[in-house]
C-alpha atoms as a PDB file:
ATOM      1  CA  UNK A   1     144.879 111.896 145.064  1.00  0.00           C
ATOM      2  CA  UNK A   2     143.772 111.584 148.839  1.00  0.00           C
ATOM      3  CA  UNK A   3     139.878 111.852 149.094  1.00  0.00           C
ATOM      4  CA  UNK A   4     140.103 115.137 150.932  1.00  0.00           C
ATOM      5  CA  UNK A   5     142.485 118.048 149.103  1.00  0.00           C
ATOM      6  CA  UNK A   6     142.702 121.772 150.214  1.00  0.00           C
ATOM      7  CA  UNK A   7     142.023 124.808 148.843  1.00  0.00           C
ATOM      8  CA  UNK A   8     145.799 125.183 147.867  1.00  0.00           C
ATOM      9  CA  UNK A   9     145.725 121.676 146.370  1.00  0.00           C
ATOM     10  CA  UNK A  10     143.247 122.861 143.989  1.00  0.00           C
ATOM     11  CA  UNK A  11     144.766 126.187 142.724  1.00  0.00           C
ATOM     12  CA  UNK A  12     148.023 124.921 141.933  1.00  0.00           C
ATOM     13  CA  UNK A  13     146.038 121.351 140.041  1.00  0.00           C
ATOM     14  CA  UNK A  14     143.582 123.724 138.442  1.00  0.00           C
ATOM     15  CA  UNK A  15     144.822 123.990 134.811  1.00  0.00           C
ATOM     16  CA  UNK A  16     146.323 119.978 135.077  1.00  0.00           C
ATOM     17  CA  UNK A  17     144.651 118.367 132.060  1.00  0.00           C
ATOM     18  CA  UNK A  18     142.836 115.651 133.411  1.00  0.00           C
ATOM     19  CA  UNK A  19     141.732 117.798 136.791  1.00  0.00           C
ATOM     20  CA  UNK A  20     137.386 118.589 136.815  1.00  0.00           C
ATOM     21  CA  UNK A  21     135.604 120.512 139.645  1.00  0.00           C
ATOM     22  CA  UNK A  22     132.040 120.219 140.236  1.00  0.00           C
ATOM     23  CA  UNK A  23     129.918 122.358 142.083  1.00  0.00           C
ATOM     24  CA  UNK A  24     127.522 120.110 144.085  1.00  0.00           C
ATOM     25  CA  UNK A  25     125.672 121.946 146.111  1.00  0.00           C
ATOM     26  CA  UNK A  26     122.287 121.217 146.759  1.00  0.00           C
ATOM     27  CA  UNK A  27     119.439 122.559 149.357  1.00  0.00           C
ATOM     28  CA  UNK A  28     116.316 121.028 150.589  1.00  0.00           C
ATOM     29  CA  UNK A  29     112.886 122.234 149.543  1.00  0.00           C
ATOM     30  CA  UNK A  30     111.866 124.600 152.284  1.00  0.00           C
ATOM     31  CA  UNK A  31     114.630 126.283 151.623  1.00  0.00           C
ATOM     32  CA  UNK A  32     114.381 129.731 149.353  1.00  0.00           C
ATOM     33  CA  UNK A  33     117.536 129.050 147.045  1.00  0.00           C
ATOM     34  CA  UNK A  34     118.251 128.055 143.524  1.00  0.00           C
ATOM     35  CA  UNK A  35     121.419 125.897 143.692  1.00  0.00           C
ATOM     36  CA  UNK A  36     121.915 126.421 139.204  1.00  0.00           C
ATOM     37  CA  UNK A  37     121.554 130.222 139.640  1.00  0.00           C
ATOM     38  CA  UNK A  38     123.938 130.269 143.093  1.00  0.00           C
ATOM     39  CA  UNK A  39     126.504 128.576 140.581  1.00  0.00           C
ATOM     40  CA  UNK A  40     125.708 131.285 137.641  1.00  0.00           C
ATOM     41  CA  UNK A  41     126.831 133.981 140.081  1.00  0.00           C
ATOM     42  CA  UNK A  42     129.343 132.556 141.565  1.00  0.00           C
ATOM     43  CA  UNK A  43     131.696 129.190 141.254  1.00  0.00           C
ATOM     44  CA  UNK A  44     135.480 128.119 140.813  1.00  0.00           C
ATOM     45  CA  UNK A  45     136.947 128.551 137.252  1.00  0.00           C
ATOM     46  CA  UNK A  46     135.841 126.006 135.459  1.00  0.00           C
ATOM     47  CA  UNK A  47     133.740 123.956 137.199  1.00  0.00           C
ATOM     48  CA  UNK A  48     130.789 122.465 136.247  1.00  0.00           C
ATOM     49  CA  UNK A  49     127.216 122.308 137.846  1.00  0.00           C
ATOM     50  CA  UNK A  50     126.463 118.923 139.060  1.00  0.00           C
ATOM     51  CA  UNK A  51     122.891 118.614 139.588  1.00  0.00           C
ATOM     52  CA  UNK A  52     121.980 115.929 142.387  1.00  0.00           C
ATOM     53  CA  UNK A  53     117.764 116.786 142.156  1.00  0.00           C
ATOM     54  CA  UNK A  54     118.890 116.317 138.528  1.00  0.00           C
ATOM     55  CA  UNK A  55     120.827 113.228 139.323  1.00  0.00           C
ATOM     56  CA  UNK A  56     118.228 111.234 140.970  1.00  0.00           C
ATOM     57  CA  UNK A  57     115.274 108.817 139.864  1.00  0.00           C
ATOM     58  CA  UNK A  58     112.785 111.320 139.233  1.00  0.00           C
ATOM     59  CA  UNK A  59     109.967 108.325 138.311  1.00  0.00           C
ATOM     60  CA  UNK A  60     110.096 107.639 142.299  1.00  0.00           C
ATOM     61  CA  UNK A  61     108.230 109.002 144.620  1.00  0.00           C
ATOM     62  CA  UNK A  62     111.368 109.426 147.088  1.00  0.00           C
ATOM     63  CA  UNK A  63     112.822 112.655 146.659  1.00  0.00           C
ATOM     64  CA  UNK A  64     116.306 111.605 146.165  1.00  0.00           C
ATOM     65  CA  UNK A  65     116.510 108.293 145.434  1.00  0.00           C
ATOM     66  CA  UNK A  66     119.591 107.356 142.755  1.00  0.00           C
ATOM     67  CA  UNK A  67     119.376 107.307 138.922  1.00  0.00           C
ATOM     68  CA  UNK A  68     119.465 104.148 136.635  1.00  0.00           C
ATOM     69  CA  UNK A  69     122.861 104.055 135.223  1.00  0.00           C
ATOM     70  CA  UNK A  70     121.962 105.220 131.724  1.00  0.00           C
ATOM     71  CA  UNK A  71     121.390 108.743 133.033  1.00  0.00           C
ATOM     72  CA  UNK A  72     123.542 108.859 135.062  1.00  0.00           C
ATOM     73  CA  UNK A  73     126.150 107.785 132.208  1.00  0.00           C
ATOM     74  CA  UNK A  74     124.366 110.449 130.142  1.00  0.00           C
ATOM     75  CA  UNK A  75     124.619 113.425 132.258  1.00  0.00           C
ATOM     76  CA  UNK A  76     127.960 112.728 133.745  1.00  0.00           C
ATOM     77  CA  UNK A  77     129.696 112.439 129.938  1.00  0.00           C
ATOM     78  CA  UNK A  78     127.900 116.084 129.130  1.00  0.00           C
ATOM     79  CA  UNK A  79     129.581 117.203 131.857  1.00  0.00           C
ATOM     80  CA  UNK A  80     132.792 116.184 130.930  1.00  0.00           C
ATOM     81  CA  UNK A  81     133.332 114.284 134.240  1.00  0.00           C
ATOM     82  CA  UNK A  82     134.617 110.835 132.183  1.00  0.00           C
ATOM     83  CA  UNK A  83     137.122 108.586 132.429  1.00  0.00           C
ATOM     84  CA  UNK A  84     140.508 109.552 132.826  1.00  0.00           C
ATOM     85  CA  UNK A  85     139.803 112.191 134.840  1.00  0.00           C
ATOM     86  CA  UNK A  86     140.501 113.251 138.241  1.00  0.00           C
ATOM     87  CA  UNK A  87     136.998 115.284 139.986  1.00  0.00           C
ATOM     88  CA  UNK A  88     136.681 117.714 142.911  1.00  0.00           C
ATOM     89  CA  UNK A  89     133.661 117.942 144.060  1.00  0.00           C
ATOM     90  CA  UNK A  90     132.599 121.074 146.292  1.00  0.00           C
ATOM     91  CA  UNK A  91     129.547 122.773 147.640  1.00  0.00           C
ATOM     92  CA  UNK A  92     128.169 125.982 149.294  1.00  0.00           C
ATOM     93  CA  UNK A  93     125.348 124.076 151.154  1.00  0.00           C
ATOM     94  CA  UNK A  94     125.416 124.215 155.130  1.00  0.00           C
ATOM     95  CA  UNK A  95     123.813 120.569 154.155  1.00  0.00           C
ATOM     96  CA  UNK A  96     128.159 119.682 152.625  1.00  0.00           C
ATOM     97  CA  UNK A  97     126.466 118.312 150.120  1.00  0.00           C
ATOM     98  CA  UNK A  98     129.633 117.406 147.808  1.00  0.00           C
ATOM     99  CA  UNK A  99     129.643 114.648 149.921  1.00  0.00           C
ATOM    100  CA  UNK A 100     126.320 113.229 148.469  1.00  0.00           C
ATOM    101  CA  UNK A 101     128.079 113.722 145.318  1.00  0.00           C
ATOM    102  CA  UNK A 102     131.080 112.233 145.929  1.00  0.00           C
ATOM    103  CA  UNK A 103     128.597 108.679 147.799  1.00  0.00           C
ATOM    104  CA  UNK A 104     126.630 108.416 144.033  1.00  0.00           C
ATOM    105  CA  UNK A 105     129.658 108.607 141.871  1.00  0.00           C
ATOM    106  CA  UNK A 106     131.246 105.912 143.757  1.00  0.00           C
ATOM    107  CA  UNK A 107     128.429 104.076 143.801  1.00  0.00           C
ATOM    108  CA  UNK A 108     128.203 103.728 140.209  1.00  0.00           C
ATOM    109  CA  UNK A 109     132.183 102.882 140.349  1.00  0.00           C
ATOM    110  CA  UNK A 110     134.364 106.273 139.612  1.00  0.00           C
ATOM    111  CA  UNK A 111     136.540 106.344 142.134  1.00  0.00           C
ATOM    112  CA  UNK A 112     139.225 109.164 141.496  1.00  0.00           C
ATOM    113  CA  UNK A 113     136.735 111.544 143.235  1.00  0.00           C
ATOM    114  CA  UNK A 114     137.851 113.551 145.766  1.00  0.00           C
ATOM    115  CA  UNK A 115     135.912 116.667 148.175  1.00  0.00           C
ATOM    116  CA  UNK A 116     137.381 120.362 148.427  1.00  0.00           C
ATOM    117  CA  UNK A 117     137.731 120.601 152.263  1.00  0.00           C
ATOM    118  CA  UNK A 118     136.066 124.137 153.005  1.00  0.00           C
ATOM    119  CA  UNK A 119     134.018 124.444 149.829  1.00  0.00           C
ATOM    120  CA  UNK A 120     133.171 127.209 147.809  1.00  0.00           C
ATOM    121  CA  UNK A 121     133.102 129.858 151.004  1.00  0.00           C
ATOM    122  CA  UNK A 122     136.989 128.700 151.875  1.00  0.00           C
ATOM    123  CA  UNK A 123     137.919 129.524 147.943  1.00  0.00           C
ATOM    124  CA  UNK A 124     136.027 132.544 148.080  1.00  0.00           C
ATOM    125  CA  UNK A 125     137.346 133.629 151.776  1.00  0.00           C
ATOM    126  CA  UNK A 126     140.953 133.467 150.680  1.00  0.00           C
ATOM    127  CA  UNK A 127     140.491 135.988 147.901  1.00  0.00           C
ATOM    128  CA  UNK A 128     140.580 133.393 144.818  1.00  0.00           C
ATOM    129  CA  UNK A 129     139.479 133.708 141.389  1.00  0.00           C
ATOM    130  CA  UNK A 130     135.516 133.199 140.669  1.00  0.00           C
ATOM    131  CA  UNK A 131     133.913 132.423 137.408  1.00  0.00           C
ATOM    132  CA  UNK A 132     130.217 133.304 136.353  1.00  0.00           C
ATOM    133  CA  UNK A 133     127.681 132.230 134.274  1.00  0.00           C
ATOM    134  CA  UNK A 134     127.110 128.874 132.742  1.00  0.00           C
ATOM    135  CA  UNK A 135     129.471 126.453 131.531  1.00  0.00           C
ATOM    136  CA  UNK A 136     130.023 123.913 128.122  1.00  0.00           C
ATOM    137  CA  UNK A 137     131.991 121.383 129.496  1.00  0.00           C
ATOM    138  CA  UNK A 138     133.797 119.173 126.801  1.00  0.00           C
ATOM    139  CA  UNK A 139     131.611 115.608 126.517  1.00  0.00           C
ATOM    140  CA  UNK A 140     133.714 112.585 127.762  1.00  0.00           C
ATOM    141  CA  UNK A 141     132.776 108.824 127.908  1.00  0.00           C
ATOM    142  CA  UNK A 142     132.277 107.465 131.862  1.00  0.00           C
ATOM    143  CA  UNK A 143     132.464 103.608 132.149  1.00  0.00           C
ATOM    144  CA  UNK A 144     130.011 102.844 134.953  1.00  0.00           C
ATOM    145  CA  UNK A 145     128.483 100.180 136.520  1.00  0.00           C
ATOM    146  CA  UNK A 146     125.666  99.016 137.796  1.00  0.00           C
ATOM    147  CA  UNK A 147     124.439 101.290 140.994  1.00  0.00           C
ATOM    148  CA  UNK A 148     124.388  99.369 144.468  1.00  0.00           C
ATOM    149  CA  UNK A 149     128.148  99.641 145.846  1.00  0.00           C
ATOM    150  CA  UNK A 150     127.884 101.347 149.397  1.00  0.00           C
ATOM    151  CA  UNK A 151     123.813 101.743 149.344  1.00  0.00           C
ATOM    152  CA  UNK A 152     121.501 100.157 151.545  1.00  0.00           C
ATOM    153  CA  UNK A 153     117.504  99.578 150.520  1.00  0.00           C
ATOM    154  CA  UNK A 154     114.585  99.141 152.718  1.00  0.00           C
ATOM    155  CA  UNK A 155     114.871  95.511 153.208  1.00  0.00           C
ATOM    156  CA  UNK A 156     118.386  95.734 154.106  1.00  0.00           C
ATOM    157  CA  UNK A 157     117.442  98.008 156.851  1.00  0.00           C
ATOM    158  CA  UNK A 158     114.584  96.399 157.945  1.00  0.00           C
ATOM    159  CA  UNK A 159     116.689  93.437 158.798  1.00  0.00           C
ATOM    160  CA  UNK A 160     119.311  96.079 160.533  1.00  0.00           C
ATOM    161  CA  UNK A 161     116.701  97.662 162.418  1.00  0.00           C
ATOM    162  CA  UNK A 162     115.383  94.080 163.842  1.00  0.00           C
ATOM    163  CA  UNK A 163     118.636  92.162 164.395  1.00  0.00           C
ATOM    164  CA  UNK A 164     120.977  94.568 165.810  1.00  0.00           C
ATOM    165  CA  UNK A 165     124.121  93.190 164.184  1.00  0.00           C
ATOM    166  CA  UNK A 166     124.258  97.108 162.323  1.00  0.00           C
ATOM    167  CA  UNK A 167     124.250 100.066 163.980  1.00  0.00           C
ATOM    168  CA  UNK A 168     122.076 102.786 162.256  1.00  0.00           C
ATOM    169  CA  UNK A 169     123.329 105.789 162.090  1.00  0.00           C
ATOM    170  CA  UNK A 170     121.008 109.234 161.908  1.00  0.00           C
ATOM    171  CA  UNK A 171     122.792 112.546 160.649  1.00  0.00           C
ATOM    172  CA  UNK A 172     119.473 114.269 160.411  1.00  0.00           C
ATOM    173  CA  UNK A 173     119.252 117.193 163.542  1.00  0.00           C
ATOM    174  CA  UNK A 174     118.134 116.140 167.240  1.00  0.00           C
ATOM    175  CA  UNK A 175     114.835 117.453 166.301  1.00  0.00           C
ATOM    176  CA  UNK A 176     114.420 115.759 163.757  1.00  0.00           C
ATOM    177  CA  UNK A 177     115.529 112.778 165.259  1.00  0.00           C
ATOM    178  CA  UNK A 178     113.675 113.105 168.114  1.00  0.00           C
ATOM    179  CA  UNK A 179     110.059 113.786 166.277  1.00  0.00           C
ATOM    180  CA  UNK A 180     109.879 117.253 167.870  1.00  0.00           C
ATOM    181  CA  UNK A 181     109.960 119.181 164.781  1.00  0.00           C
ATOM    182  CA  UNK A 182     107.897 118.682 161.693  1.00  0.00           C
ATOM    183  CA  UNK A 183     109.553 116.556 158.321  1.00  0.00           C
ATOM    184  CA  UNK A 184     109.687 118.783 155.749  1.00  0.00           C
ATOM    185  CA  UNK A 185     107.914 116.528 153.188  1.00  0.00           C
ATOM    186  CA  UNK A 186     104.734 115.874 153.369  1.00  0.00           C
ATOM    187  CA  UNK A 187     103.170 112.493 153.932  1.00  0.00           C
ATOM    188  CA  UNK A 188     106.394 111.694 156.588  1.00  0.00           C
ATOM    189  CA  UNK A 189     106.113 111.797 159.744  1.00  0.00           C
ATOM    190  CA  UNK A 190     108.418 112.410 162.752  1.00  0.00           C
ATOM    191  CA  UNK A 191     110.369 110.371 164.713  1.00  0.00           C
ATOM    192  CA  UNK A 192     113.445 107.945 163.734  1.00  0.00           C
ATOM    193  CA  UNK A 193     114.119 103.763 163.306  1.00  0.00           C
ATOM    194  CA  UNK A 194     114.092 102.519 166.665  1.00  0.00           C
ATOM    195  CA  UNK A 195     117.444 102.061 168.019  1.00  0.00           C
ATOM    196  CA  UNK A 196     119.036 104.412 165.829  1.00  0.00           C
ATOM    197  CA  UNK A 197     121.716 106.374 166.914  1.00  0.00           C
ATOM    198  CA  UNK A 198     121.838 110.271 165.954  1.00  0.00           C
ATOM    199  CA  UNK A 199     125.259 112.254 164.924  1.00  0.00           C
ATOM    200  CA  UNK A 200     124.125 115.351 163.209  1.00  0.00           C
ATOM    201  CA  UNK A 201     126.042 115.596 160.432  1.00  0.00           C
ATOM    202  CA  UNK A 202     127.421 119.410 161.371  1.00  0.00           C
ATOM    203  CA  UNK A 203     129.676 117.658 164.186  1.00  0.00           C
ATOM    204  CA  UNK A 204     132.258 116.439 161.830  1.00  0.00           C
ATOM    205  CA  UNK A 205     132.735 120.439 160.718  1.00  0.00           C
ATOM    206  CA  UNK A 206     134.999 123.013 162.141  1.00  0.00           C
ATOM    207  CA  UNK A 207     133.521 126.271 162.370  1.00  0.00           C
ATOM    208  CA  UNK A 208     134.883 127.824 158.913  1.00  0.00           C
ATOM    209  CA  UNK A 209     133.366 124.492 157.146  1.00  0.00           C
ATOM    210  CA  UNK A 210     136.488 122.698 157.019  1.00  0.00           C
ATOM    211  CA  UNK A 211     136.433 118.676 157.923  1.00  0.00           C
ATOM    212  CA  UNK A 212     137.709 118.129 161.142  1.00  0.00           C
ATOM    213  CA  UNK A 213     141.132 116.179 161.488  1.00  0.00           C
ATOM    214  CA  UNK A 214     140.990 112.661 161.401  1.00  0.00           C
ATOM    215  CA  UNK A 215     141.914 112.077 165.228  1.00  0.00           C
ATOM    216  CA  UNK A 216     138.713 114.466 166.186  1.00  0.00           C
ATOM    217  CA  UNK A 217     136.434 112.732 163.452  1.00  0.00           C
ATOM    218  CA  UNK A 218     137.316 109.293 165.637  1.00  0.00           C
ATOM    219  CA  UNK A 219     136.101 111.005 168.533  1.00  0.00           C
ATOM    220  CA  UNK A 220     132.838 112.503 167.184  1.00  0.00           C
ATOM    221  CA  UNK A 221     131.765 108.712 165.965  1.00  0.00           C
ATOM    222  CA  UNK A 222     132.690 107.321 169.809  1.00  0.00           C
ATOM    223  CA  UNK A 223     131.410 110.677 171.933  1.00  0.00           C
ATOM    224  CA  UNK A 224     127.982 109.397 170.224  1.00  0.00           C
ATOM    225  CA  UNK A 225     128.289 106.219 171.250  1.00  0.00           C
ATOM    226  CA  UNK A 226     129.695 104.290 167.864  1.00  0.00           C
ATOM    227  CA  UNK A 227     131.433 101.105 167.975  1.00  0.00           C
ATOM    228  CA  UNK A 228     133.747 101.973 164.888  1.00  0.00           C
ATOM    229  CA  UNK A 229     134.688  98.089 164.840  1.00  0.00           C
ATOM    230  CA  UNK A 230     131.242  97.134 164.247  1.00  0.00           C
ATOM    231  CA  UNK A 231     129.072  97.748 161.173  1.00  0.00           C
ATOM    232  CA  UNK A 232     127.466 100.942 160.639  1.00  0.00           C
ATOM    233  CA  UNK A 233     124.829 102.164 157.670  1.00  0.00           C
ATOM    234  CA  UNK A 234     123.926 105.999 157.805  1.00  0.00           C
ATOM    235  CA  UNK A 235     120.395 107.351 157.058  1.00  0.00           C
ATOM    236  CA  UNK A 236     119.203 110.836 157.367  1.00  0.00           C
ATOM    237  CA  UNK A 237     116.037 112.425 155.665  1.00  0.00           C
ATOM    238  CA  UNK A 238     116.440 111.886 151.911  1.00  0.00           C
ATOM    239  CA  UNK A 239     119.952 109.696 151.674  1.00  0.00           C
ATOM    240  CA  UNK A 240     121.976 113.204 151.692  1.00  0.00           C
ATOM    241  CA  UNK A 241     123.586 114.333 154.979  1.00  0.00           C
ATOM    242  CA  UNK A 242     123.887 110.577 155.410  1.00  0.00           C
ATOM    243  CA  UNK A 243     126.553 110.858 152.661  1.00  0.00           C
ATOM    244  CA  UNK A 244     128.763 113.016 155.331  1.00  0.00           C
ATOM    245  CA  UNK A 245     128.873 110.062 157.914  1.00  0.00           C
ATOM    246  CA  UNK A 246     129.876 108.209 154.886  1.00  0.00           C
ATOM    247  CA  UNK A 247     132.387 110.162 154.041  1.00  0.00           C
ATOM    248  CA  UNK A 248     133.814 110.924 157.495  1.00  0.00           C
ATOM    249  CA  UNK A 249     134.134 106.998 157.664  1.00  0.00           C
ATOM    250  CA  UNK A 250     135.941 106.655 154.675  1.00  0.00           C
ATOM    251  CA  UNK A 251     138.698 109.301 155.988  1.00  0.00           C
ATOM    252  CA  UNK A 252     138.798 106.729 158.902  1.00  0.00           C
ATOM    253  CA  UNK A 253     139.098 103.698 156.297  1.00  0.00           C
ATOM    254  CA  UNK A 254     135.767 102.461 156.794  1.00  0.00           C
ATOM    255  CA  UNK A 255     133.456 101.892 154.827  1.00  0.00           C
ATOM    256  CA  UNK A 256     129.365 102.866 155.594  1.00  0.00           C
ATOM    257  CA  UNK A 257     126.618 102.580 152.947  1.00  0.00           C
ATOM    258  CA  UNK A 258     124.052 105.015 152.827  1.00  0.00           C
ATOM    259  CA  UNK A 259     120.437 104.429 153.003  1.00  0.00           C
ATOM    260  CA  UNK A 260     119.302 105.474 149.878  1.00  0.00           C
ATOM    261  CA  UNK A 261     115.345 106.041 150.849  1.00  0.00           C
ATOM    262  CA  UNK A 262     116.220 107.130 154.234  1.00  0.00           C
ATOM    263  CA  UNK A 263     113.350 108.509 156.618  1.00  0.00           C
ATOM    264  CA  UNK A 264     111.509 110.144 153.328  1.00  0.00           C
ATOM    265  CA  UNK A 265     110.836 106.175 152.494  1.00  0.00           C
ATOM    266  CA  UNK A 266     110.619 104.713 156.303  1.00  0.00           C
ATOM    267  CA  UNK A 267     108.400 107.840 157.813  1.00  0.00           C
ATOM    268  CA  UNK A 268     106.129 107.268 155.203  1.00  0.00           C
ATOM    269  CA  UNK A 269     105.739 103.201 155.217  1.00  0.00           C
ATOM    270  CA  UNK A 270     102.694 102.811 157.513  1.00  0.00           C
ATOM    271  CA  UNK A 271     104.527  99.195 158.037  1.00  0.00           C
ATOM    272  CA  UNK A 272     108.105 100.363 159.584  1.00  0.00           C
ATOM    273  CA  UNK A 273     108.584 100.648 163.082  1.00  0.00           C
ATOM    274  CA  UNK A 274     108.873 104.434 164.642  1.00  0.00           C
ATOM    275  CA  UNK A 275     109.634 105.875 167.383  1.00  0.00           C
ATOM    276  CA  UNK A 276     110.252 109.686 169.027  1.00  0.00           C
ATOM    277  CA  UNK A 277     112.705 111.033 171.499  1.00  0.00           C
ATOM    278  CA  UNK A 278     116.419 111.453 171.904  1.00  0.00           C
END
């Protein structure tokens, strides 16, 4: 299974026994939406509802920092999404926040995971079948390991941010980036890591929400000034969008960690560096 299938892909796997969709779609705070009740109305047959404010450490005071294993072994096996199986993961977030999905499960080590290129507004455009209403999904065992593959902590970027050797890379917007507008959490404020480099995370998208080809996602890394043969970690405002540059790597064949904490953590150290402007 390659880590990006179509819409097509999906509607002819849909009844294959070991195939599971997940609805990952997730929105931030400010925002006046209820991702569970969006997926009650409306979501592929079959899918479940993968709940990433669920899905996260909720004893931290980071928004979304990742689980301990045990839950996340927990909620994944009442979801059905075990081992054995093969999971697409799709959204209807303008955040594309499958992708975040698709960054935690591999973190904890399932691999066969794979992100519906268009989402949920692609299925729906071309006239296919929706479900409704909540879903009992079958329990089934997930081995998993230890979290840590492809995230980076504070320290870790603490020693990017002062050496160099890693390029940090921002996917939150240029206002954000740039301090001029407000962080939606309190407690942070604006500005980014010095010497960051910003790629919104939109500029991997074609207009219809659909991942651009690979040759184009090359040149959206070097039109922002991206050495693709040298390291790279991607941090945004709560370890989401940062999940897209992730992703967007890995159709290149490289792989990016995220920063878990991201600015939530480093806009609200009083010790970290700052700095505002593009």
């Amino acid at each position: 299974m390659t880590p990006l299938v179509s819409t097509q892909w999906l509607a002819d796997a849909l009844d294959a026994r070991d195939v599971r969709v997940a609805d990952a779609s997730w929105y931030l705070p400010t925002e006046a939406r209820d991702a569970r009740a969006d997926f009650e109305v409306a979501h592929i047959p079959g899918a479940v509802f993968l709940d990433l404010a669920d899905l996260a450490n909720t004893t931290s005071d980071l928004p979304m920092m990742l689980p301990p294993p045990e839950k996340f072994a927990s909620r994944m096996t009442k979801l059905g999404l075990g081992d054995g199986t093969r999971i697409i993961l799709y959204d209807d977030s303008p955040h594309h926040t499958a992708a975040r999905g698709w960054a935690m499960l591999r973190s904890f080590g399932v691999s066969d995971v794979a992100l519906l290129d268009g989402g949920l507004a692609k299925w729906r455009a071309e006239g296919r079948p929706i479900a409704q209403g909540p879903i009992e999904a079958k329990p089934r065992h997930v081995t998993v390991r230890a979290r840590g593959a492809g995230i980076a902590d504070l320290a870790d970027m603490k020693a990017a941010q002062a050496t160099r050797d890693t390029q940090i890379v921002d996917a939150r917007s240029p206002g954000r980036f740039a301090g001029a507008e407000a962080e939606p959490r309190p407690g942070v404020v604006p500005g980014h890591i010095p010497g960051a480099i910003n790629l919104h995370y939109a500029t991997f998208f074609n207009t219809d929400g659909t991942w651009k080809e690979v040759d184009q996602l090359a040149s959206v890394f070097v039109d922002a000034g991206i050495d693709l043969d040298r390291p790279l970690v991607a941090t945004c405002g709560s370890g989401v969008t940062a999940a897209v540059i992730a992703f967007a790597a890995h159709l290149l064949g490289q792989t990016v960690p995220i920063y878990d904490g991201s600015w939530a953590e480093w806009g609200s150290d009083p010790t970290t560096p700052k700095e505002t402007g593009p």
